[in-house]
C-alpha atoms as a PDB file:
ATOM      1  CA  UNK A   1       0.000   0.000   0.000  1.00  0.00           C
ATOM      2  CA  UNK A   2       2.953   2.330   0.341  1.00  0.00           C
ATOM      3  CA  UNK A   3       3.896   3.071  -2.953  1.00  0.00           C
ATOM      4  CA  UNK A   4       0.122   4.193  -3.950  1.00  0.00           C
ATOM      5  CA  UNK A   5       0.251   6.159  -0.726  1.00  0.00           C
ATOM      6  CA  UNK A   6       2.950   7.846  -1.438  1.00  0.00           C
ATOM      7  CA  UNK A   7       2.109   8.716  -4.825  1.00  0.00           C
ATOM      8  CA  UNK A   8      -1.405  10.104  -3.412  1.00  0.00           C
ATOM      9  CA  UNK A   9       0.716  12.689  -0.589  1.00  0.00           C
ATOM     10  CA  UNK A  10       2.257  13.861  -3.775  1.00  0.00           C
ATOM     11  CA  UNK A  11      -0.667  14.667  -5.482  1.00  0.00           C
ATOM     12  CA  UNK A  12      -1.484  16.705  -1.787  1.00  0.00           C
ATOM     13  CA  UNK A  13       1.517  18.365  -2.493  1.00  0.00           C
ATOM     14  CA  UNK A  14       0.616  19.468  -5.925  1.00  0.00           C
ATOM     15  CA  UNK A  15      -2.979  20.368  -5.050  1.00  0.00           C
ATOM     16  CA  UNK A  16      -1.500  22.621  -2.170  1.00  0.00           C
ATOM     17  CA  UNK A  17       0.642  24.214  -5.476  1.00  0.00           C
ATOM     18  CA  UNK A  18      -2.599  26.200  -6.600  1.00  0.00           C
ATOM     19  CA  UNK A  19      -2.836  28.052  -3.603  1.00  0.00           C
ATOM     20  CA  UNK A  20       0.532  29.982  -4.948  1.00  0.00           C
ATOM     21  CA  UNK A  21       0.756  29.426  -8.845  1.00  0.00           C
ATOM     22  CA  UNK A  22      -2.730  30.886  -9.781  1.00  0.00           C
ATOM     23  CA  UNK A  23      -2.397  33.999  -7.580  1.00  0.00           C
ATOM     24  CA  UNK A  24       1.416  34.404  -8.867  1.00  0.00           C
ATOM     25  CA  UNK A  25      -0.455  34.170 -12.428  1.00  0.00           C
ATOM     26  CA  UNK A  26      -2.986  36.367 -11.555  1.00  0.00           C
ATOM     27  CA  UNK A  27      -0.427  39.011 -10.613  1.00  0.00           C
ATOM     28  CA  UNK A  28       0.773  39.241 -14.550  1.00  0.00           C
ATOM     29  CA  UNK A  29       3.588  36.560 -14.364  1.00  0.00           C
ATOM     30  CA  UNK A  30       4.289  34.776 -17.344  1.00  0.00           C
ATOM     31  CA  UNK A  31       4.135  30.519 -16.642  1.00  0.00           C
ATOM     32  CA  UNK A  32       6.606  30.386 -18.499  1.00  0.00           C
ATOM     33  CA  UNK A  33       8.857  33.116 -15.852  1.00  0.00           C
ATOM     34  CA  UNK A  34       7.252  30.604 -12.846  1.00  0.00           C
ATOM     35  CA  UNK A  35       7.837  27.440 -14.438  1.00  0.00           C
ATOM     36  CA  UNK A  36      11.777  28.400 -14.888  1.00  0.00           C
ATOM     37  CA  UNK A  37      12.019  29.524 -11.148  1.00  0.00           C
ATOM     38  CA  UNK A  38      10.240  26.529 -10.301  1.00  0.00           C
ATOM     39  CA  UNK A  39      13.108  24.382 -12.246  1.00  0.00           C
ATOM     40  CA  UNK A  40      16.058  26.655 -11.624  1.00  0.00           C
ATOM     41  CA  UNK A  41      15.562  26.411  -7.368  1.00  0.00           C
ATOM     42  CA  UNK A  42      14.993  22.842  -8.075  1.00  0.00           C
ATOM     43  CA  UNK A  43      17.881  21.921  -9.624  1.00  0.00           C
ATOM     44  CA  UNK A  44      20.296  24.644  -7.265  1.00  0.00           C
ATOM     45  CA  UNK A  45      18.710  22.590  -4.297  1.00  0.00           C
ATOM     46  CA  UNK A  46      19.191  19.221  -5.881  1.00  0.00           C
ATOM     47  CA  UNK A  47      23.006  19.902  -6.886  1.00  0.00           C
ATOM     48  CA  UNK A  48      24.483  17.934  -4.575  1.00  0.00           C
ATOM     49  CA  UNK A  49      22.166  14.501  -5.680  1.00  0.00           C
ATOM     50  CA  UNK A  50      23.488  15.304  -9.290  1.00  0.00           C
ATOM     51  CA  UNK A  51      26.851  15.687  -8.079  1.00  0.00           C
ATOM     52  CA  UNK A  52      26.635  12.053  -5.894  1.00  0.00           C
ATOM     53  CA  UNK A  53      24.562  10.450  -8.640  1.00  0.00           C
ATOM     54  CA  UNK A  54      27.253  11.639 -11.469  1.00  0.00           C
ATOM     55  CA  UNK A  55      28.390   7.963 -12.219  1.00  0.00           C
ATOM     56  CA  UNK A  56      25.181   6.690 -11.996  1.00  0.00           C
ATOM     57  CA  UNK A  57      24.308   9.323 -15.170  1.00  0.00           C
ATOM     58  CA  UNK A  58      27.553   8.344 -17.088  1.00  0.00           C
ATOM     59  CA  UNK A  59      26.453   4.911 -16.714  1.00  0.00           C
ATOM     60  CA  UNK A  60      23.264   5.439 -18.423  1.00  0.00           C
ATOM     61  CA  UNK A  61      22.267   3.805 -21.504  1.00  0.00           C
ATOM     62  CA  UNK A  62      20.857   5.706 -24.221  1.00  0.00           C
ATOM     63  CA  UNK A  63      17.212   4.406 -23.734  1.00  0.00           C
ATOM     64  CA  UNK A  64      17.659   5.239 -19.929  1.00  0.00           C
ATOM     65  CA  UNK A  65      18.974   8.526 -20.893  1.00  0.00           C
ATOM     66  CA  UNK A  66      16.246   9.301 -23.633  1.00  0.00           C
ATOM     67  CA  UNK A  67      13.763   8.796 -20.428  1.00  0.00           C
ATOM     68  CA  UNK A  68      15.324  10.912 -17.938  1.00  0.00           C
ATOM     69  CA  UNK A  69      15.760  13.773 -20.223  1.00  0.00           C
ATOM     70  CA  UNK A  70      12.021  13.161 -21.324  1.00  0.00           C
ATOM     71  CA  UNK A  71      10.703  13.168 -17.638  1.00  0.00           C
ATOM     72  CA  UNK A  72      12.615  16.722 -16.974  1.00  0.00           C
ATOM     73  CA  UNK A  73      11.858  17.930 -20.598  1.00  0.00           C
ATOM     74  CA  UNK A  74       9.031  17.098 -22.491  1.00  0.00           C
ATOM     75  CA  UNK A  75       7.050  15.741 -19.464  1.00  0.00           C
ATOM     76  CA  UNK A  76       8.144  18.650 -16.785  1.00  0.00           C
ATOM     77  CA  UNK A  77       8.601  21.874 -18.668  1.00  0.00           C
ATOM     78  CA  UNK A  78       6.944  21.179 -22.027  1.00  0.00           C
ATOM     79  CA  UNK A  79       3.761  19.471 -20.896  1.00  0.00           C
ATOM     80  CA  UNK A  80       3.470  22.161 -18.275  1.00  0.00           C
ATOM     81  CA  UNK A  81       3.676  25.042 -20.458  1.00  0.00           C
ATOM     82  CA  UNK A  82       1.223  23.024 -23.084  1.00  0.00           C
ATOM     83  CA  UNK A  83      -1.351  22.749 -20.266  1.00  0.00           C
ATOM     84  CA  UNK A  84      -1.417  26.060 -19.132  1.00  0.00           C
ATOM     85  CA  UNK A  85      -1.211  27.587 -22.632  1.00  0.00           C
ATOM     86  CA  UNK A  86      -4.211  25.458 -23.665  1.00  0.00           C
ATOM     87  CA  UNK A  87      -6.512  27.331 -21.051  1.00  0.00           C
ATOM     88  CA  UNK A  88      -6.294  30.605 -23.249  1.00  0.00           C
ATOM     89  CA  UNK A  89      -7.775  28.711 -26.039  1.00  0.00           C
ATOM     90  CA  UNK A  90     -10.331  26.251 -24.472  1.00  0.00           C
ATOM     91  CA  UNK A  91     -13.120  26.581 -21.874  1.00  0.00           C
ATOM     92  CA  UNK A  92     -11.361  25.047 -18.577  1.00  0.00           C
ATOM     93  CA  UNK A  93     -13.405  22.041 -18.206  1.00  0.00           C
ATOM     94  CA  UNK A  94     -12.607  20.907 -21.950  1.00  0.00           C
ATOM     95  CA  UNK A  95      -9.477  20.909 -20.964  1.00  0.00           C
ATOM     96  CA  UNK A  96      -9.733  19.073 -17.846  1.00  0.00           C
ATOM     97  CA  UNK A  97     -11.704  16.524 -19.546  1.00  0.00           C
ATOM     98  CA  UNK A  98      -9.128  15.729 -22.285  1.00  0.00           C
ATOM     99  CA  UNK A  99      -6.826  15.688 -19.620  1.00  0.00           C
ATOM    100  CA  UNK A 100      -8.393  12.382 -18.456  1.00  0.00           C
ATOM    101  CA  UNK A 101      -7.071  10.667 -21.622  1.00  0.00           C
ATOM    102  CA  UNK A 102      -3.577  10.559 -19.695  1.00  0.00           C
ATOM    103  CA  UNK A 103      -3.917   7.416 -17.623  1.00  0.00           C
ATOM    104  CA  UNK A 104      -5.308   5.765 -20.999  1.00  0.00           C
ATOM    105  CA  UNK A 105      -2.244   6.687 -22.504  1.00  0.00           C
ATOM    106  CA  UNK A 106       0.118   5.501 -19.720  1.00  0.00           C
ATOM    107  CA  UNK A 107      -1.170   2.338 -19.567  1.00  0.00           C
ATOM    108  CA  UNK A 108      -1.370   2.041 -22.983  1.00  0.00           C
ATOM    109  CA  UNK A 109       2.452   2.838 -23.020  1.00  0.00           C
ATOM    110  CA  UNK A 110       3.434   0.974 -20.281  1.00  0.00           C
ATOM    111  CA  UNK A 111       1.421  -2.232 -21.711  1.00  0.00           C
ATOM    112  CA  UNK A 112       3.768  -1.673 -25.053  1.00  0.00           C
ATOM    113  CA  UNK A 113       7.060  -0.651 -23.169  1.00  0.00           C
ATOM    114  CA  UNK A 114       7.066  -1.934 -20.360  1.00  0.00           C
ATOM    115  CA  UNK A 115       5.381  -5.469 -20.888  1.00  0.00           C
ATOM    116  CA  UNK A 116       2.895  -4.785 -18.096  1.00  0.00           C
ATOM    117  CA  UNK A 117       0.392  -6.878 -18.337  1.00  0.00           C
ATOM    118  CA  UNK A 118      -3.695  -5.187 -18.527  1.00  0.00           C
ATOM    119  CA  UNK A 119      -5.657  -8.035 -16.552  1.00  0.00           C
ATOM    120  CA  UNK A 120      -9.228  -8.329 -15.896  1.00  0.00           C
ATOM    121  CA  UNK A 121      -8.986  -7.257 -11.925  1.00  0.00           C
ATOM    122  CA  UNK A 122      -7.117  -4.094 -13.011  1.00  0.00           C
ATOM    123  CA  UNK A 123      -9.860  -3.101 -16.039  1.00  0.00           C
ATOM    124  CA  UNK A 124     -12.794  -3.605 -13.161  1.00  0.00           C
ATOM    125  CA  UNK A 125     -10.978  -0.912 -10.837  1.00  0.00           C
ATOM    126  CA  UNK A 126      -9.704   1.134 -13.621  1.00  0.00           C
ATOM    127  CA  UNK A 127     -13.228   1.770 -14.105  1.00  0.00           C
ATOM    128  CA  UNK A 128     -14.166   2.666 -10.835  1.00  0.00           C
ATOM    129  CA  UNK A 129     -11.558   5.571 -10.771  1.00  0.00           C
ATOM    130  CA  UNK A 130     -12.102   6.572 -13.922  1.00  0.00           C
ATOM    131  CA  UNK A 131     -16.020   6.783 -13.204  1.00  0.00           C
ATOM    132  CA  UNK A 132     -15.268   8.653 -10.050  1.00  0.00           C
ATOM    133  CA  UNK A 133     -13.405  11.264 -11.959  1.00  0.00           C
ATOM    134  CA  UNK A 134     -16.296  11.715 -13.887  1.00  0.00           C
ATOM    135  CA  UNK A 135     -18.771  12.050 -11.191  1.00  0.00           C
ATOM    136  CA  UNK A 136     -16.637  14.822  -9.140  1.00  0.00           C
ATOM    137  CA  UNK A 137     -16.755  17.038 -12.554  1.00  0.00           C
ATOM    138  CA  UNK A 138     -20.078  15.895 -13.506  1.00  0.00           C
ATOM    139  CA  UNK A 139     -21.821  19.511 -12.382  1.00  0.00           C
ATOM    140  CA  UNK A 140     -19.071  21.223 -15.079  1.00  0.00           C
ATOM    141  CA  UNK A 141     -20.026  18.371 -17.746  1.00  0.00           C
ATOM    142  CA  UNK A 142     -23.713  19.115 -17.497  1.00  0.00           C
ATOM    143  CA  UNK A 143     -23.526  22.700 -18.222  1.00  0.00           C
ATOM    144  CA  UNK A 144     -20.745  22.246 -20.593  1.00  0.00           C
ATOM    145  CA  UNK A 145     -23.404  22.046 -23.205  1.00  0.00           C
ATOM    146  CA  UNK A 146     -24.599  25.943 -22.775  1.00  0.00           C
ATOM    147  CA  UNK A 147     -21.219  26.744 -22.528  1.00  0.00           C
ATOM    148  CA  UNK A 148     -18.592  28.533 -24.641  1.00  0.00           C
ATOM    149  CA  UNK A 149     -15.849  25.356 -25.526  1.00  0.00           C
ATOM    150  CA  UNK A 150     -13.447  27.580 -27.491  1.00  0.00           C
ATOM    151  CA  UNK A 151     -12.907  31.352 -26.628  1.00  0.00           C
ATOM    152  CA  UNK A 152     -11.966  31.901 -30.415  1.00  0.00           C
ATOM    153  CA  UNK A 153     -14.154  30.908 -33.543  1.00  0.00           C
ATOM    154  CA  UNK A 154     -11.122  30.256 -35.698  1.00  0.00           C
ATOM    155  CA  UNK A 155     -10.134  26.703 -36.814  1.00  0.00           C
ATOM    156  CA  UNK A 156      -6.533  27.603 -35.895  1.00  0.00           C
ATOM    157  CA  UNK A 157      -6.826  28.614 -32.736  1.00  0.00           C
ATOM    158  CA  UNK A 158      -9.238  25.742 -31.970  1.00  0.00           C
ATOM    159  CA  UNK A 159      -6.813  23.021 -33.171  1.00  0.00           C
ATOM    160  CA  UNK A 160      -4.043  24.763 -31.325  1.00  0.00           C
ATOM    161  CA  UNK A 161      -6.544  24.588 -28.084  1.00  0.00           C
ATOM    162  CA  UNK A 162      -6.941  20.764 -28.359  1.00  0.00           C
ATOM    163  CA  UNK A 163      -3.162  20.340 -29.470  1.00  0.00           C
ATOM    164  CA  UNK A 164      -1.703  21.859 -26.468  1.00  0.00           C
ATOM    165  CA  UNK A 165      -4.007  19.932 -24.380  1.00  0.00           C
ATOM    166  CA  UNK A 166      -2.845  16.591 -25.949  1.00  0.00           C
ATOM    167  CA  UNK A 167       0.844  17.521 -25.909  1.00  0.00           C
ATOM    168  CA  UNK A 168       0.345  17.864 -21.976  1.00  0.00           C
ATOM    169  CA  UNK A 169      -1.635  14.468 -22.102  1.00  0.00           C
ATOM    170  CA  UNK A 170       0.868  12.807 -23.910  1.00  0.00           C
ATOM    171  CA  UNK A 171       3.689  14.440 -22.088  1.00  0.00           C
ATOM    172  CA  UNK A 172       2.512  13.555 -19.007  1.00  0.00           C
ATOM    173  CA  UNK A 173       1.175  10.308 -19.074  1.00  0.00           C
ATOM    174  CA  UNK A 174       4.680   9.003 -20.999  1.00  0.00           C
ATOM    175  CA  UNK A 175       6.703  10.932 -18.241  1.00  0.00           C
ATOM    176  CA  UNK A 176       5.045   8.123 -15.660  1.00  0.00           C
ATOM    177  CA  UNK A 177       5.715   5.396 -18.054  1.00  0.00           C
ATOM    178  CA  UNK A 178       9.734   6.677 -18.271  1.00  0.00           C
ATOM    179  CA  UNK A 179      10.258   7.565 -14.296  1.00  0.00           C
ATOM    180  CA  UNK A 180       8.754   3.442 -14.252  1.00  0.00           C
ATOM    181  CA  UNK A 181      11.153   2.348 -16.530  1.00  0.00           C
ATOM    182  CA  UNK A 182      14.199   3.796 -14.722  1.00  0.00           C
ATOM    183  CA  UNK A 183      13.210   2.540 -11.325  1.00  0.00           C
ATOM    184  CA  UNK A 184      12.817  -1.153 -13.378  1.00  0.00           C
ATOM    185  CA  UNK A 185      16.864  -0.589 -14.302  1.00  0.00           C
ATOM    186  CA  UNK A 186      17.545   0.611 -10.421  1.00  0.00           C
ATOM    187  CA  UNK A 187      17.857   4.541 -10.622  1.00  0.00           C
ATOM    188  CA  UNK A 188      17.744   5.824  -7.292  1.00  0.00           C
ATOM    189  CA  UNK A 189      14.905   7.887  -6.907  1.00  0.00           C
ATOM    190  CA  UNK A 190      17.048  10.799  -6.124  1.00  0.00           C
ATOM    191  CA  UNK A 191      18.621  10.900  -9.189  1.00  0.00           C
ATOM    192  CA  UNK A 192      15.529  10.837 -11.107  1.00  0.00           C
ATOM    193  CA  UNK A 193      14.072  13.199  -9.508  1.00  0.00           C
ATOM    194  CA  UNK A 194      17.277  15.441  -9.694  1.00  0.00           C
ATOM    195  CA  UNK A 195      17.789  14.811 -13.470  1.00  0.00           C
ATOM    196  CA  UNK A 196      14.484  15.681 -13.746  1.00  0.00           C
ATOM    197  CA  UNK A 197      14.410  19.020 -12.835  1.00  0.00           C
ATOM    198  CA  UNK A 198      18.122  19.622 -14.864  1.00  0.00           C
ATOM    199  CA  UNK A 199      16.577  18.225 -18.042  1.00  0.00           C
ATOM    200  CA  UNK A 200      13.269  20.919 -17.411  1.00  0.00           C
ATOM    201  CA  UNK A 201      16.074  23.780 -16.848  1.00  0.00           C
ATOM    202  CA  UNK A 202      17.803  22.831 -19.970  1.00  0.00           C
ATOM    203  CA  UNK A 203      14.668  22.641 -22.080  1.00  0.00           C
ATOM    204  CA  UNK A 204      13.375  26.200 -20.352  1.00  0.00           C
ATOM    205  CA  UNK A 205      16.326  28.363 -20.618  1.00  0.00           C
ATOM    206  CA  UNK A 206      16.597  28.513 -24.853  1.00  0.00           C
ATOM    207  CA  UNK A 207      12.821  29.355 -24.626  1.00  0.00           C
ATOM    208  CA  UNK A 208      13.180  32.156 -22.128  1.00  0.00           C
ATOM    209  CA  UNK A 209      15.933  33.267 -24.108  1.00  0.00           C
ATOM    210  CA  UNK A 210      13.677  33.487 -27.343  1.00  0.00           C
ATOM    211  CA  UNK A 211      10.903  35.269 -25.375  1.00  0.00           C
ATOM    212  CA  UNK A 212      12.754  37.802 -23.152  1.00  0.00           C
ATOM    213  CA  UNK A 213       8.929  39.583 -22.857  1.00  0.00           C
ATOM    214  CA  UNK A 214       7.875  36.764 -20.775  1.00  0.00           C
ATOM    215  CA  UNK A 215      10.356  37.317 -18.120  1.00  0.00           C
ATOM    216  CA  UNK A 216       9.760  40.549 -15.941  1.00  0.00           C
ATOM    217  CA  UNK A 217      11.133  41.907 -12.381  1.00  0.00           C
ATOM    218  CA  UNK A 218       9.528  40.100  -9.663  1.00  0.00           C
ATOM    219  CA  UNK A 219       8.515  41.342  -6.225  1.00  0.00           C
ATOM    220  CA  UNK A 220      11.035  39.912  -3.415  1.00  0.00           C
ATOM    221  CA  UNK A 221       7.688  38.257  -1.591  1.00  0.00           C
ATOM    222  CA  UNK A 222       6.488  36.692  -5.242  1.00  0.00           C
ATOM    223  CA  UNK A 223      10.057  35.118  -5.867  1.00  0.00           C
ATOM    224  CA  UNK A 224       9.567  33.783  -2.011  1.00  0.00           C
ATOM    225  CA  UNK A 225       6.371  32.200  -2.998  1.00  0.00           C
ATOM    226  CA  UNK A 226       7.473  30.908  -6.164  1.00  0.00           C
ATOM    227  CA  UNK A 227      10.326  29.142  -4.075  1.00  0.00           C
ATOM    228  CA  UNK A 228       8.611  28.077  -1.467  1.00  0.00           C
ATOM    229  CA  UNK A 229       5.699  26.588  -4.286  1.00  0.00           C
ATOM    230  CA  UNK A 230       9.128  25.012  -6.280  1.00  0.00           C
ATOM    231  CA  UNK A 231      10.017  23.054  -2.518  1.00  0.00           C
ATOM    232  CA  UNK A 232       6.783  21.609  -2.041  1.00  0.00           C
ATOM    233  CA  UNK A 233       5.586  20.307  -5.080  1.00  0.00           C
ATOM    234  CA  UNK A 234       8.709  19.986  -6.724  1.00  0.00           C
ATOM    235  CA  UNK A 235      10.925  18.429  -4.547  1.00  0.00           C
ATOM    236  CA  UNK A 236       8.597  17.129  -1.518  1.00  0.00           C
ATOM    237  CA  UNK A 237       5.923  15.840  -3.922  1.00  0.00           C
ATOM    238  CA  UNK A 238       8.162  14.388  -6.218  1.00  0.00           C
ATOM    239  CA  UNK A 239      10.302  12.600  -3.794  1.00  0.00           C
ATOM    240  CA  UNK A 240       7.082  10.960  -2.393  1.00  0.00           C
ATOM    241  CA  UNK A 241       6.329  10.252  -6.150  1.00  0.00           C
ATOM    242  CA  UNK A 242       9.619   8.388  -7.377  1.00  0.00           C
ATOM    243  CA  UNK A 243       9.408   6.644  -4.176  1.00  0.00           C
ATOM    244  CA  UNK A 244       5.827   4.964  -4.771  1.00  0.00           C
ATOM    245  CA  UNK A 245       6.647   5.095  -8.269  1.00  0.00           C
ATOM    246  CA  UNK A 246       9.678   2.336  -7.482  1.00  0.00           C
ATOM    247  CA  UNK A 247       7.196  -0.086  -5.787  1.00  0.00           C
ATOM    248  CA  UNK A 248       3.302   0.155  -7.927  1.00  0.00           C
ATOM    249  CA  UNK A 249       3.162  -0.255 -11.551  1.00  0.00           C
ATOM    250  CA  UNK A 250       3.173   2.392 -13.917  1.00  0.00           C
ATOM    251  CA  UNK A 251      -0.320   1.722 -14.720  1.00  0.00           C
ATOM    252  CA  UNK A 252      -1.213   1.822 -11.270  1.00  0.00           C
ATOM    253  CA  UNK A 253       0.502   5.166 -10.583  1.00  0.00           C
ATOM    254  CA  UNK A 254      -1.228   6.862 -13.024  1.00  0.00           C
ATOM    255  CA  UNK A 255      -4.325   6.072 -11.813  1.00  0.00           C
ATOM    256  CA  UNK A 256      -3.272   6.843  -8.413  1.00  0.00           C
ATOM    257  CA  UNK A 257      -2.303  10.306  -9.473  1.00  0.00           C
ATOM    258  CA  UNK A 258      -5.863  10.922 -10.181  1.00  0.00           C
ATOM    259  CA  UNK A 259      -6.616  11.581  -6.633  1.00  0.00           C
ATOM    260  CA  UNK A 260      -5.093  15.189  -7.570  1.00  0.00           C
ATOM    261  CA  UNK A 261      -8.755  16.664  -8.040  1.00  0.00           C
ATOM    262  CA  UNK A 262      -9.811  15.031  -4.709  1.00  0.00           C
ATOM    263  CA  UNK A 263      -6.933  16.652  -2.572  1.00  0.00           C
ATOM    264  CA  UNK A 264      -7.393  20.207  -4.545  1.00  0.00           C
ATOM    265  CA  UNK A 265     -11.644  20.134  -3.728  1.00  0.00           C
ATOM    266  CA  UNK A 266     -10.596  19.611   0.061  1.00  0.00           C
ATOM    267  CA  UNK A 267      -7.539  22.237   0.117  1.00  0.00           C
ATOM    268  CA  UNK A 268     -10.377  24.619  -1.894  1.00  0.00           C
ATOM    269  CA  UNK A 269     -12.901  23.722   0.738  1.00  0.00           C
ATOM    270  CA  UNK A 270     -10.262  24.157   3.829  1.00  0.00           C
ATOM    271  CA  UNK A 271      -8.208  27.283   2.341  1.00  0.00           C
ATOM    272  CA  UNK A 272     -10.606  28.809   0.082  1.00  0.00           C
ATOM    273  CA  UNK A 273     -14.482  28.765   2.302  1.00  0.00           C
ATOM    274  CA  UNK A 274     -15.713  26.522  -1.068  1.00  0.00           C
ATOM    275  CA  UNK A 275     -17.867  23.898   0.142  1.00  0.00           C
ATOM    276  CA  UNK A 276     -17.691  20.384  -1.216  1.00  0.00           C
ATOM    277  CA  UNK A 277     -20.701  19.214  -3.606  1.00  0.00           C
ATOM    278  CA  UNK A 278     -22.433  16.206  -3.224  1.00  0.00           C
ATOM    279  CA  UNK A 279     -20.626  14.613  -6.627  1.00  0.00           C
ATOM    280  CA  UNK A 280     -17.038  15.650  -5.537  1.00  0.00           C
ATOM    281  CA  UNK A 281     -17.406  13.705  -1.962  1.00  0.00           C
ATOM    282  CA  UNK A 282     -19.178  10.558  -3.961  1.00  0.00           C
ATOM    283  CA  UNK A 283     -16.302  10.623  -6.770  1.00  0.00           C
ATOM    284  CA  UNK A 284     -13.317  11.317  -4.371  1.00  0.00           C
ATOM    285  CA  UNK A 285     -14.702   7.889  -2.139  1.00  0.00           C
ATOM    286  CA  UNK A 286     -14.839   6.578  -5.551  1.00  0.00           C
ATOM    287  CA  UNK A 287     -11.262   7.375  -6.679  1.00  0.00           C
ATOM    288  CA  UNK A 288      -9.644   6.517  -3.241  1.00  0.00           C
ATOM    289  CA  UNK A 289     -11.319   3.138  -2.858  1.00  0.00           C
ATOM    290  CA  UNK A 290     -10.586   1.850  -6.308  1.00  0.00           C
ATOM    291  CA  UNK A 291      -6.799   2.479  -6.382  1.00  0.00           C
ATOM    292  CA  UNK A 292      -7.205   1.021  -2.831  1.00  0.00           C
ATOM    293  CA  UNK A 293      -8.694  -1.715  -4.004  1.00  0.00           C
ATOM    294  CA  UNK A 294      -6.614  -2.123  -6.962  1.00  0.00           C
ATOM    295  CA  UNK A 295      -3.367  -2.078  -4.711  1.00  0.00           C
ATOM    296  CA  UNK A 296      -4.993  -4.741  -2.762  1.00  0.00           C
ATOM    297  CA  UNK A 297      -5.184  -6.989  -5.556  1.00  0.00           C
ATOM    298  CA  UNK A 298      -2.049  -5.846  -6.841  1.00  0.00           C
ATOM    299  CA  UNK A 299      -0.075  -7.466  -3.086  1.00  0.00           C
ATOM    300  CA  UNK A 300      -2.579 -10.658  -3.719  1.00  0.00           C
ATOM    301  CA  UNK A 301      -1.839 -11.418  -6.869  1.00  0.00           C
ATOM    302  CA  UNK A 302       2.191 -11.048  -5.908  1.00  0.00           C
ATOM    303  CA  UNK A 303       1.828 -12.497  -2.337  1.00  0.00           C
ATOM    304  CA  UNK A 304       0.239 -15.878  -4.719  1.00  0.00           C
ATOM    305  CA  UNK A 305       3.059 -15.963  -6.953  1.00  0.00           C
ATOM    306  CA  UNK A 306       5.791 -16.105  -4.296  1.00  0.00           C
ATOM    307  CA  UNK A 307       3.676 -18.912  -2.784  1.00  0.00           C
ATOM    308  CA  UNK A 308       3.940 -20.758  -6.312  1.00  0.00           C
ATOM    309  CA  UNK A 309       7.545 -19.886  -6.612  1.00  0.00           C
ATOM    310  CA  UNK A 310       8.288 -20.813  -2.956  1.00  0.00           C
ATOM    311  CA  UNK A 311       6.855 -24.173  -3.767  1.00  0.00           C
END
């Protein structure tokens, strides 16, 4: 149960991220200018696991590589700035909904990279998370229909709407399938993690160098927030993620980390005076039960084939 624990405190982690990245937003920064603080603290603070783990990265084949580079790169900084970007062309809920296509395309992935195995016990819990996702946003589906989906009427800027979206999908949900495949060929976690965040910095700098207009004086207390934001969903959350991420599945993680939208309705309820509703307290039970019960039958199904093994 600990690795899908773990993977769930770092979705707390992230969840407690919006109480400083949307007001930082709100104030006129760029995401691109937070994103790049985010990474450059990140990797300052995790210099001296890059420095320990330096053999471990000359040691690294070039699939190994290709994935830890892809984590900090495409999956960190580019899927990040594809998600956020997509918001100025789409109505927010589109976006959240094609957002749920990511633990399709993880296990997808990790049934074609990985050789993990879909079996029937996983599809019957996959469901029930994936059906309590639905309910919690059901109240945003409904009126979806009277809503505006794209804020522009052009096909360009529509397709550009759904494409950023799918980048961050795609981005994401292969990220999981990557950090899975290093733990498989023993990467310490730290090292991961700390390659992560150097990849994202590499990746981030040539674009803030092509858009100097993104990148304006801060406020001394904003830069505090945006480091204090990079420490706790950076590198507390994603220490507690490469840790469960070493013991579950990568199938299994991904559906763990939809439990984000459960921990952000109680942070918004706690922080923010905005009650629960009905569906989000029904879905969130949903969500947390089935990825219990899915790591349940994970340990059964591995506790029975030691016992075959042992015999």
């Amino acid at each position: 149960m600990a690795g899908t624990f773990f993977i769930m405190v770092a979705c707390f982690t992230w969840a407690l991220d919006t109480l400083i990245r949307y007001p930082l937003l709100s104030a006129g920064y760029s995401t691109l200018q937070i994103v790049l603080i985010e990474h450059l603290t990140l990797v300052i603070f995790t210099s001296p696991f890059l420095w320990r783990y330096r053999q471990v990265f000359r040691n690294l084949s070039a699939v190994s590589f290709g994935c830890l580079f892809f984590i900090g790169g495409v999956g960190s900084a580019i899927g990040t700035l594809a998600f956020t970007q997509a918001f100025a062309y789409l109505n927010p809920t589109v976006v959240i909904l094609l957002q749920k296509l990511q633990p399709i395309v993880a296990i997808l992935l990790a049934y074609w990279f990985l050789k993990e195995r879909i079996q029937g016990n996983f599809v019957q819990w996959a469901a029930v998370i994936l059906a309590g996702s639905f309910v919690m946003m059901w109240p945003d589906l409904r009126s979806l229909g009277d809503a505006q989906w794209h804020y522009a009427s052009d096909s360009m800027s529509i397709l550009k709407g759904y494409g950023y979206t799918l980048i961050a999908v795609f981005a994401w949900g292969a990220a999981t399938v990557c950090g899975k495949y290093l733990s498989h060929h023993n990467v310490p976690a730290n090292a991961i993690m700390s390659g992560r965040f150097l990849a994202g910095l590499l990746v981030l700098l040539p674009l803030a160098m092509a858009q100097p207009e993104s990148l304006v004086a801060m406020k001394s207390i904003d830069v505090g927030l945006a480091i204090t934001m990079a420490m706790l969903s950076g590198f507390i959350g994603m220490w507690f993620y490469y840790k469960g991420l070493k013991t579950v599945p990568a199938q299994m993680a991904t559906l763990a980390e939809l439990s984000f939208p459960v921990f952000a309705g109680v942070i918004n309820w706690l922080f923010l005076d905005m009650g629960l509703t009905g569906y989000q307290i029904i879905g969130g039970l949903m969500l947390i039960l089935g990825n219990i019960g899915l790591r349940l039958k994970e340990l059964n199904r591995i506790e029975k084939e030691a016992i075959v093994q042992g015999a």
